[in-house]
C-alpha atoms as a PDB file:
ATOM      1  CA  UNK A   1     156.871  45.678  20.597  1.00  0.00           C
ATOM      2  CA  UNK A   2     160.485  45.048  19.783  1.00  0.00           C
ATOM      3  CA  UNK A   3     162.178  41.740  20.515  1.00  0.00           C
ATOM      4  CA  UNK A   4     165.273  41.820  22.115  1.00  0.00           C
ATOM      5  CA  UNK A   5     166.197  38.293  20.796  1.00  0.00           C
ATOM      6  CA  UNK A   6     163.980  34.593  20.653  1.00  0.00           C
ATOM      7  CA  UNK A   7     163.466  34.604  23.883  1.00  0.00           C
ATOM      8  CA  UNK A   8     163.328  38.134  25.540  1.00  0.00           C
ATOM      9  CA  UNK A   9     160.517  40.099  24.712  1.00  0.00           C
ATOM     10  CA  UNK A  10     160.674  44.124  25.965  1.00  0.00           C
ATOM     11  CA  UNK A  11     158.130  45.338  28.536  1.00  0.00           C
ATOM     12  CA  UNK A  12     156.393  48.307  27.608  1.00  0.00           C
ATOM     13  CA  UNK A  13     155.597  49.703  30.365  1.00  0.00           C
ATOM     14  CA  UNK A  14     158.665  50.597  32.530  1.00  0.00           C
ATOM     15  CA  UNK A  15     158.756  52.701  36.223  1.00  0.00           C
ATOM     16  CA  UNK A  16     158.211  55.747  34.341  1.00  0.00           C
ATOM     17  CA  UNK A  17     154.880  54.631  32.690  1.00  0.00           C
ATOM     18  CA  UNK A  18     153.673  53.077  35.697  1.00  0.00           C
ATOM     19  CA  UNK A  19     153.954  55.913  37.931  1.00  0.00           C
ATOM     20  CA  UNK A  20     152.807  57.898  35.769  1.00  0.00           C
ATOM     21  CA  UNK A  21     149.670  56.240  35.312  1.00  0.00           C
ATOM     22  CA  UNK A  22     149.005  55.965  38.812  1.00  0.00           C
ATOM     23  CA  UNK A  23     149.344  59.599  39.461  1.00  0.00           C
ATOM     24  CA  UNK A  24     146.617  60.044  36.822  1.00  0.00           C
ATOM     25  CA  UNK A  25     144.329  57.932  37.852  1.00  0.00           C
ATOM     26  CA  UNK A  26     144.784  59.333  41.739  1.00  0.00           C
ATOM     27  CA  UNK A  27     144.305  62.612  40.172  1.00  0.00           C
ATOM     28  CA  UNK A  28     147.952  63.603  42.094  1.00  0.00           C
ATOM     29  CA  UNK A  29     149.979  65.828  39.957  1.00  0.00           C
ATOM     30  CA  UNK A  30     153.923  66.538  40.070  1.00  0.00           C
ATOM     31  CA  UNK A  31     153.489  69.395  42.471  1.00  0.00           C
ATOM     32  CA  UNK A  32     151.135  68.112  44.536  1.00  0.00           C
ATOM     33  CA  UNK A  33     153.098  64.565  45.099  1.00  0.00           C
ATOM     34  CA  UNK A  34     156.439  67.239  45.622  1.00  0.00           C
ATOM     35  CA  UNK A  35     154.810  68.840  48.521  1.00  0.00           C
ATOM     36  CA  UNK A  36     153.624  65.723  50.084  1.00  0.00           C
ATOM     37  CA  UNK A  37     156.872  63.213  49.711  1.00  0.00           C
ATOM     38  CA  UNK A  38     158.865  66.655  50.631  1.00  0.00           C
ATOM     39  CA  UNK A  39     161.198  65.513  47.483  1.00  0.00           C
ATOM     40  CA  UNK A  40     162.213  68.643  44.734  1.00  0.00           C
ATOM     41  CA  UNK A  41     159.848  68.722  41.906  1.00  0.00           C
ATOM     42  CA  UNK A  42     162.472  68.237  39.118  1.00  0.00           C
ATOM     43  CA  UNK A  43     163.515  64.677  41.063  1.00  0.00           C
ATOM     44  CA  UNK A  44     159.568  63.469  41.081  1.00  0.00           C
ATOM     45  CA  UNK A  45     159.941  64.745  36.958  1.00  0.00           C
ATOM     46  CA  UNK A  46     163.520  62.786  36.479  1.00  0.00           C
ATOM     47  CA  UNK A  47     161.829  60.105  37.267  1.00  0.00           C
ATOM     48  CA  UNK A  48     159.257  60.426  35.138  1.00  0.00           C
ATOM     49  CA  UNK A  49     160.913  60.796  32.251  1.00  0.00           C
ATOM     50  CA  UNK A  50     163.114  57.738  32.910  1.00  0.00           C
ATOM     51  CA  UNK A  51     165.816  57.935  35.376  1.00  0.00           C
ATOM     52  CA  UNK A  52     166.542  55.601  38.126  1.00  0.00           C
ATOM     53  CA  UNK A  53     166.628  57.713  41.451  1.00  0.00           C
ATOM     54  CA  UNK A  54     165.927  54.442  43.940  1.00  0.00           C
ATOM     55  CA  UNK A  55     165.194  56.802  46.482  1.00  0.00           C
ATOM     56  CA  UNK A  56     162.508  58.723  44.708  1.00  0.00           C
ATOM     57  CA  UNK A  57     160.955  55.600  43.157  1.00  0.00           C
ATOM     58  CA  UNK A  58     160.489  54.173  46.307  1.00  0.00           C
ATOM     59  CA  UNK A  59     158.705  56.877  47.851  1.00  0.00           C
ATOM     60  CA  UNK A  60     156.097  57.608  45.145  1.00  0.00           C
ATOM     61  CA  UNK A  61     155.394  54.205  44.950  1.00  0.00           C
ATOM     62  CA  UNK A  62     154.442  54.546  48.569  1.00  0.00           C
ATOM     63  CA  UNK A  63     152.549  57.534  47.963  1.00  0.00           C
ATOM     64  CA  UNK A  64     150.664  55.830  45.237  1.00  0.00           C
ATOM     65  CA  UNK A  65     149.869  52.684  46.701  1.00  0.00           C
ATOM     66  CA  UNK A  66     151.799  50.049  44.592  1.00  0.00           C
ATOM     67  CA  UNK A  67     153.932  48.006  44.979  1.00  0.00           C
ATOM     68  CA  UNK A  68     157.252  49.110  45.670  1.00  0.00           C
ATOM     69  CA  UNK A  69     158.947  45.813  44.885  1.00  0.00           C
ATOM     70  CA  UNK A  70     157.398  45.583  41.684  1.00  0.00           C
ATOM     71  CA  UNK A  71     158.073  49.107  40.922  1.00  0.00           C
ATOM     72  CA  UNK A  72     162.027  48.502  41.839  1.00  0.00           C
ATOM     73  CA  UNK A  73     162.488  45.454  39.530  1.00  0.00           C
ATOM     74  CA  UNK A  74     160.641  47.375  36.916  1.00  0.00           C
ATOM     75  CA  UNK A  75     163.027  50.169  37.371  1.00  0.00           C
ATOM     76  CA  UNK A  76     165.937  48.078  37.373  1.00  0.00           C
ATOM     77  CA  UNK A  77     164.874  46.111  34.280  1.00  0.00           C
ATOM     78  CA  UNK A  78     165.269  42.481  35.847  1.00  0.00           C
ATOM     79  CA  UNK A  79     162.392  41.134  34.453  1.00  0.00           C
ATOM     80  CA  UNK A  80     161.918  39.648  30.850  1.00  0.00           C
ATOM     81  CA  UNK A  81     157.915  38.239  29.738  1.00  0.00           C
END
């Protein structure tokens, strides 16, 4: 884990990560959580890879059951350990 300076410390798990590990453990791949938010596969898979599409975020963390808040801050990187 790399230290950003004394007092930051970086998260390692980020929007990306989290997602990601929801889908797996909901069994709910890309295409299937395409079809059902009604969102273009390649979005769902910018997202997963690290971009910040609010939008997007917002509705598979609906679709996944988390928090969306969370999810958004995460996202945004507004929160330091």
């Amino acid at each position: 884990m790399a230290v950003a300076n004394s007092n930051e410390v970086e998260l390692e798990d980020f929007h990306e990560d989290i997602l990601a590990k929801a889908m797996r453990g909901l069994s709910i791949g890309k295409r299937a959580l395409s079809e059902r938010l009604g969102v273009d596969r390649s979005r769902i898979e910018a997202v997963l890879i690290g971009k910040v599409e609010e939008e997007v975020i917002v509705e598979m963390g609906k679709a996944l059951e988390l928090d969306v808040g969370k999810l958004l801050v995460s996202a945004r990187k507004e929160w330091i350990p």
